[in-house]
Protein backbone atom coordinates (compact mmCIF):
# COMPACT_ATOMS: atom_id res chain seq x y z
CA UNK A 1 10.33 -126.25 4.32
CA UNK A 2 14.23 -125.56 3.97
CA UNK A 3 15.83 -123.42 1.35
CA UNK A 4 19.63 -123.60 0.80
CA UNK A 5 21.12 -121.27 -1.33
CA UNK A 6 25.02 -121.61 -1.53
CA UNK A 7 28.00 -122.91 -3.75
CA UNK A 8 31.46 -122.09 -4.97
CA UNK A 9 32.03 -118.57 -6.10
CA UNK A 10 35.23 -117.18 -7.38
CA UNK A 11 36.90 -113.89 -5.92
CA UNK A 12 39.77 -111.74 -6.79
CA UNK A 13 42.03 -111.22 -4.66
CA UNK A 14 45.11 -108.24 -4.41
CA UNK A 15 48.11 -110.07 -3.23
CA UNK A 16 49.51 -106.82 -2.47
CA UNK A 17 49.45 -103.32 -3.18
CA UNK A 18 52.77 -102.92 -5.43
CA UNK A 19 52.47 -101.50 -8.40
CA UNK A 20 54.69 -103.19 -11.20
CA UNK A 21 55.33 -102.24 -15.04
CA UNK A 22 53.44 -103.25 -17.61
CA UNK A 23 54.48 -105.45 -20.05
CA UNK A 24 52.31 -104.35 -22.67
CA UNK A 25 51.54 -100.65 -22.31
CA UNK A 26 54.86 -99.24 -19.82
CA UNK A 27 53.28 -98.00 -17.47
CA UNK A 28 53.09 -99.25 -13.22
CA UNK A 29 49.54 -99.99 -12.94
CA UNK A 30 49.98 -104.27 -12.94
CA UNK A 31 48.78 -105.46 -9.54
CA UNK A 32 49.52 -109.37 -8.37
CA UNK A 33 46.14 -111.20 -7.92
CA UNK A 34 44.56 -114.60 -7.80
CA UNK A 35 41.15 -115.86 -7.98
CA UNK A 36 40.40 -117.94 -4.90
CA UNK A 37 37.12 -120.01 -4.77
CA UNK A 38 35.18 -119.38 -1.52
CA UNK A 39 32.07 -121.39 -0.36
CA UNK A 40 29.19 -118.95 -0.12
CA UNK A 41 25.51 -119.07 1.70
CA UNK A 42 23.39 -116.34 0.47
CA UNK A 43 26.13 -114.60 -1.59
CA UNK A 44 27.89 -114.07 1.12
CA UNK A 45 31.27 -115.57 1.23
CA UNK A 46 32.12 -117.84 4.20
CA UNK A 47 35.70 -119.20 4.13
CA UNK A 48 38.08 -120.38 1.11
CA UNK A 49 37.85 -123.84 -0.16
CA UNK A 50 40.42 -123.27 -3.02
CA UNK A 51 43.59 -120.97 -3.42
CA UNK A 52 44.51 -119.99 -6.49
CA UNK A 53 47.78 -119.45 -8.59
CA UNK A 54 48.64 -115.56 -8.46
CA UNK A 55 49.12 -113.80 -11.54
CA UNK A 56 49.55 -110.22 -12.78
CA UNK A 57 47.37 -107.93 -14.31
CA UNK A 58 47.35 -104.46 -15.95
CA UNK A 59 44.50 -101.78 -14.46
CA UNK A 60 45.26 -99.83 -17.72
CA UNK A 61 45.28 -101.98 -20.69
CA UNK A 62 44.00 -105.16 -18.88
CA UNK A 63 46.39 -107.63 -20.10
CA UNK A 64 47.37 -110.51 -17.97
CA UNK A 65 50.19 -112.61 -17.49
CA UNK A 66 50.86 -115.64 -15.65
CA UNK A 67 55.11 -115.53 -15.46
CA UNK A 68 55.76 -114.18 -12.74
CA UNK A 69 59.73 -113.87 -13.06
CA UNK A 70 61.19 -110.95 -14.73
CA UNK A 71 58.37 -108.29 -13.96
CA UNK A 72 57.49 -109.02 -10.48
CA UNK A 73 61.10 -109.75 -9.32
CA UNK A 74 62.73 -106.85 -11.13
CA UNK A 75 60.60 -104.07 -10.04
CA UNK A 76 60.61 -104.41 -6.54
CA UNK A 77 63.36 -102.30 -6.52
CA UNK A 78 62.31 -99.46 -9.02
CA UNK A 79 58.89 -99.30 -6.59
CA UNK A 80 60.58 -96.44 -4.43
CA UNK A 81 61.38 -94.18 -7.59
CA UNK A 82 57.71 -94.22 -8.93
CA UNK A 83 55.11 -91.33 -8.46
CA UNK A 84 52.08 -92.76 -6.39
CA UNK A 85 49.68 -90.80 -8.03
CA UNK A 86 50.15 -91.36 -11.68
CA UNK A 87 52.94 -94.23 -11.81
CA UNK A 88 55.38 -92.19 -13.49
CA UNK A 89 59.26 -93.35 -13.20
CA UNK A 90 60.85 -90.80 -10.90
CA UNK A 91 64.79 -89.43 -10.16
CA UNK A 92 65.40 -90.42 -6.36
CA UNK A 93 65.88 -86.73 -5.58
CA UNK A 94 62.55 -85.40 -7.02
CA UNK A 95 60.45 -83.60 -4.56
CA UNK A 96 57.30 -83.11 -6.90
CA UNK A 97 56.68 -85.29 -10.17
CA UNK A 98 57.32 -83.26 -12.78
CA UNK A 99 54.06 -85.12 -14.99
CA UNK A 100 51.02 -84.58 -12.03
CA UNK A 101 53.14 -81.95 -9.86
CA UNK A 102 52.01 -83.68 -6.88
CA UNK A 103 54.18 -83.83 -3.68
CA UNK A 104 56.14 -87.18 -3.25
């Protein structure tokens, strides 16, 4: 007697670890992803069959958008002025954020 227990399963996936603004709410907490479809045997994912189209989406408010031009191209440069711990826009010469007072 066999048993097979597999299919196609969806996964998120981080693109990368830049934080971006926020459309919706202002703040840096959007995060590039895509959902990729992986084949899996016994929940456990083996390799990727599809690759999907990335899109952005807030950790705060949860909205997601799929155009990719203004936000994601735009803040690339701003990502050096922005407090790591609570995403707060920061002066280039700032030491400590003035909103968490942690060390930057």
């Amino acid at each position: 007697m066999f048993f097979f227990i597999g299919g196609i399963q969806p996964k998120a996936v981080n693109v990368d670890d830049q934080l971006r603004t926020c459309p919706s709410c202002g703040l840096y907490q959007v995060r590039l992803k895509r959902v990729d479809h992986y084949l899996s045997i016994f929940f456990l994912p083996i390799f990727r069959v599809k690759k999907g189209t990335p899109f952005l989406e807030c950790q705060n408010c949860g909205s997601v958008s799929h155009e990719l031009d203004k936000v994601y191209f735009d803040t690339k440069q701003e990502a050096d002025h922005v407090c790591p711990f609570c995403g707060k826009p920061l002066e280039p010469s700032y030491r400590f954020c003035p909103f968490c007072g942690k060390p930057v």
